[in-house]
C-alpha atoms as a PDB file:
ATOM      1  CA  UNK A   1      78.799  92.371  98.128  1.00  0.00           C
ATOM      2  CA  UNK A   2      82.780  92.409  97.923  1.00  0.00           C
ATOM      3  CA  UNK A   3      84.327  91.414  94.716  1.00  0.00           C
ATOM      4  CA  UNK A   4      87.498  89.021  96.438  1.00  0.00           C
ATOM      5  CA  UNK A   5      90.273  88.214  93.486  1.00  0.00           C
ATOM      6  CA  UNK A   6      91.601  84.973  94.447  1.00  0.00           C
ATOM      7  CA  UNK A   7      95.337  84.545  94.023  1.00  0.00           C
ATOM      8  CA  UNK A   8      96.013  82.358  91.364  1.00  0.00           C
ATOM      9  CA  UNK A   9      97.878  80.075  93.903  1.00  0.00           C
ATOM     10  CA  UNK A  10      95.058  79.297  95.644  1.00  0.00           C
ATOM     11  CA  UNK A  11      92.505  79.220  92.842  1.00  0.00           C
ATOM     12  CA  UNK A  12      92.657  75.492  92.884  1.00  0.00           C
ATOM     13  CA  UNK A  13      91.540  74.951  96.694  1.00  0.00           C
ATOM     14  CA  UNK A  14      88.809  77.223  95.363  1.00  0.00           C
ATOM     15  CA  UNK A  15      87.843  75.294  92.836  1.00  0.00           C
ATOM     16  CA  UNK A  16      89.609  77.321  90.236  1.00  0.00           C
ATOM     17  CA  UNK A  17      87.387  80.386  90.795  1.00  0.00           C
ATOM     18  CA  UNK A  18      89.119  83.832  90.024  1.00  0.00           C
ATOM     19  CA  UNK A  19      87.030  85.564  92.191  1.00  0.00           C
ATOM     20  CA  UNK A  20      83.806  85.364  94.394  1.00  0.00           C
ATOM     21  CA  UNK A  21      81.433  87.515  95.983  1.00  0.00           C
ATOM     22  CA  UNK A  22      81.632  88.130  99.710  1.00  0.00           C
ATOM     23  CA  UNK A  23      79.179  90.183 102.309  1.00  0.00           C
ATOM     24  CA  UNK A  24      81.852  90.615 105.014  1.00  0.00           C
ATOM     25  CA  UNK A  25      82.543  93.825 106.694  1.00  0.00           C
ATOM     26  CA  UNK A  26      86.632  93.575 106.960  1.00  0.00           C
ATOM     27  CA  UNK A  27      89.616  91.435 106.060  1.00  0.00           C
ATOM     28  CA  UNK A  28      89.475  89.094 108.855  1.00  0.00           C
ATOM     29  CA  UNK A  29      85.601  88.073 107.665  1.00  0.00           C
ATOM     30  CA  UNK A  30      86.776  87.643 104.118  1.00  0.00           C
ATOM     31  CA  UNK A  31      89.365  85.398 104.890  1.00  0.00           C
ATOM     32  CA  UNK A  32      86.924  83.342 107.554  1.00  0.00           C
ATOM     33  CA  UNK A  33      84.479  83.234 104.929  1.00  0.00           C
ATOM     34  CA  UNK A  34      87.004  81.661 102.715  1.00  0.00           C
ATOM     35  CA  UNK A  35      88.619  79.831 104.714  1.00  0.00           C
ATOM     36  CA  UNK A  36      84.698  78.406 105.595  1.00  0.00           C
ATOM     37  CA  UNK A  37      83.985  77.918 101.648  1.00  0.00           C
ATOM     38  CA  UNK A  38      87.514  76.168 101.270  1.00  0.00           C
ATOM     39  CA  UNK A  39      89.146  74.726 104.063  1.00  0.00           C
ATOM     40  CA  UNK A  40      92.900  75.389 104.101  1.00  0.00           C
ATOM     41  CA  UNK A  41      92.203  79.012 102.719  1.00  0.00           C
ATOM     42  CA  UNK A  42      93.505  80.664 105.684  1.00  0.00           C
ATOM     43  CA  UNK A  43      96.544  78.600 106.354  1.00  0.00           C
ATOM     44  CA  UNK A  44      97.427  78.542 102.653  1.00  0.00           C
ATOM     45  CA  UNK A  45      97.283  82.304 102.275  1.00  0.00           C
ATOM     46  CA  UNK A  46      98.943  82.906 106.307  1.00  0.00           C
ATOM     47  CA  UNK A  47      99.427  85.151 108.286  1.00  0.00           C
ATOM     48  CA  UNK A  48     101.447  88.033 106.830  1.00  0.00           C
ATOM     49  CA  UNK A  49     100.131  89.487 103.749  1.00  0.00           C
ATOM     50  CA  UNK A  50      98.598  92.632 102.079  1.00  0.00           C
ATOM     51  CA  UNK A  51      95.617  93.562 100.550  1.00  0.00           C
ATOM     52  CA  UNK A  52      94.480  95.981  97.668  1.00  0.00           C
ATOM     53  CA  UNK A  53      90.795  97.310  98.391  1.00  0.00           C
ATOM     54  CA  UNK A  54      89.949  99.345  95.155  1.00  0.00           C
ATOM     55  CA  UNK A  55      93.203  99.891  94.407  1.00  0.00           C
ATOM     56  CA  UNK A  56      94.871 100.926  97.648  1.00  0.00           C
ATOM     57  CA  UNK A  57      97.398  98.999  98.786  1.00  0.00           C
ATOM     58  CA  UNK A  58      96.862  98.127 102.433  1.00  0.00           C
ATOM     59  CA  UNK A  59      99.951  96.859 104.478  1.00  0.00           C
ATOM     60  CA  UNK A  60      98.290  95.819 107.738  1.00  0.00           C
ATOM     61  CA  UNK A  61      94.772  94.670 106.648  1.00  0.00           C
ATOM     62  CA  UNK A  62      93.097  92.763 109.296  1.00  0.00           C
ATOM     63  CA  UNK A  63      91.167  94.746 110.999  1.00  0.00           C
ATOM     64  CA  UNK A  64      90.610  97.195 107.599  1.00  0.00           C
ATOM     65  CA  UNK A  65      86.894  97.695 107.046  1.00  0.00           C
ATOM     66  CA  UNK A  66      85.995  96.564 103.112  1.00  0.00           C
ATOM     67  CA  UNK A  67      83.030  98.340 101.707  1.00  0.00           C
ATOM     68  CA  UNK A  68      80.451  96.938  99.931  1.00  0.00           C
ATOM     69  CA  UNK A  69      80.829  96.948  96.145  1.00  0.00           C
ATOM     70  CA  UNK A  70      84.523  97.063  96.787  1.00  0.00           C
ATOM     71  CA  UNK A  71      87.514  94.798  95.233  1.00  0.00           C
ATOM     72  CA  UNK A  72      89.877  93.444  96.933  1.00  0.00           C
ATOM     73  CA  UNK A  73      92.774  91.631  95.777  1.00  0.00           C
ATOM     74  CA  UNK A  74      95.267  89.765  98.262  1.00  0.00           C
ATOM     75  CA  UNK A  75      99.219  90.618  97.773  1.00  0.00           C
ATOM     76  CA  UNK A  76     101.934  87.834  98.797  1.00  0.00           C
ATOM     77  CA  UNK A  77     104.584  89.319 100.816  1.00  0.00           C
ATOM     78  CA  UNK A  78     107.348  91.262  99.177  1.00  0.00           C
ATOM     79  CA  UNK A  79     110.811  90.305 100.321  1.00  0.00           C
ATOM     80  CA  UNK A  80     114.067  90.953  99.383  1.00  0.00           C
ATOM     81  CA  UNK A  81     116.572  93.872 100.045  1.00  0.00           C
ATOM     82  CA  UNK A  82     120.373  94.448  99.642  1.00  0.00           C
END
């Protein structure tokens, strides 16, 4: 199982959990999976967003394979500049 950190934006569409357990193989199954457990998941969290799998940031994750016993944690986007 994957240990998924839910961002605490979205912890009340999940019922206020801080985290769940997961069996998917990649980024795009977590998110399906939560998106199946709470509806709106996906579209709350959209499209652009990185992910931290055991610590590494990934910028790009969908297709990024998640091992199991892993934790991942989602990132909001970063903006800013000069």
């Amino acid at each position: 199982m994957i240990q998924v950190v839910i961002p605490s934006g979205l912890r009340a569409l999940a019922g206020g959990a801080e985290r769940v357990a997961l069996a998917a193989r990649d980024v795009r199954g977590i998110v399906k999976e939560l998106d199946e457990r709470y509806p709106g998941f996906a579209e709350r969290l959209g499209p652009r967003f990185a992910v931290a799998i055991d610590g590494e940031i990934v910028q790009d994750p969908w297709l990024e394979p998640v091992p199991t016993g892993s934790e991942l944690h989602f990132l909001p986007p970063v903006s800013g500049g000069a």
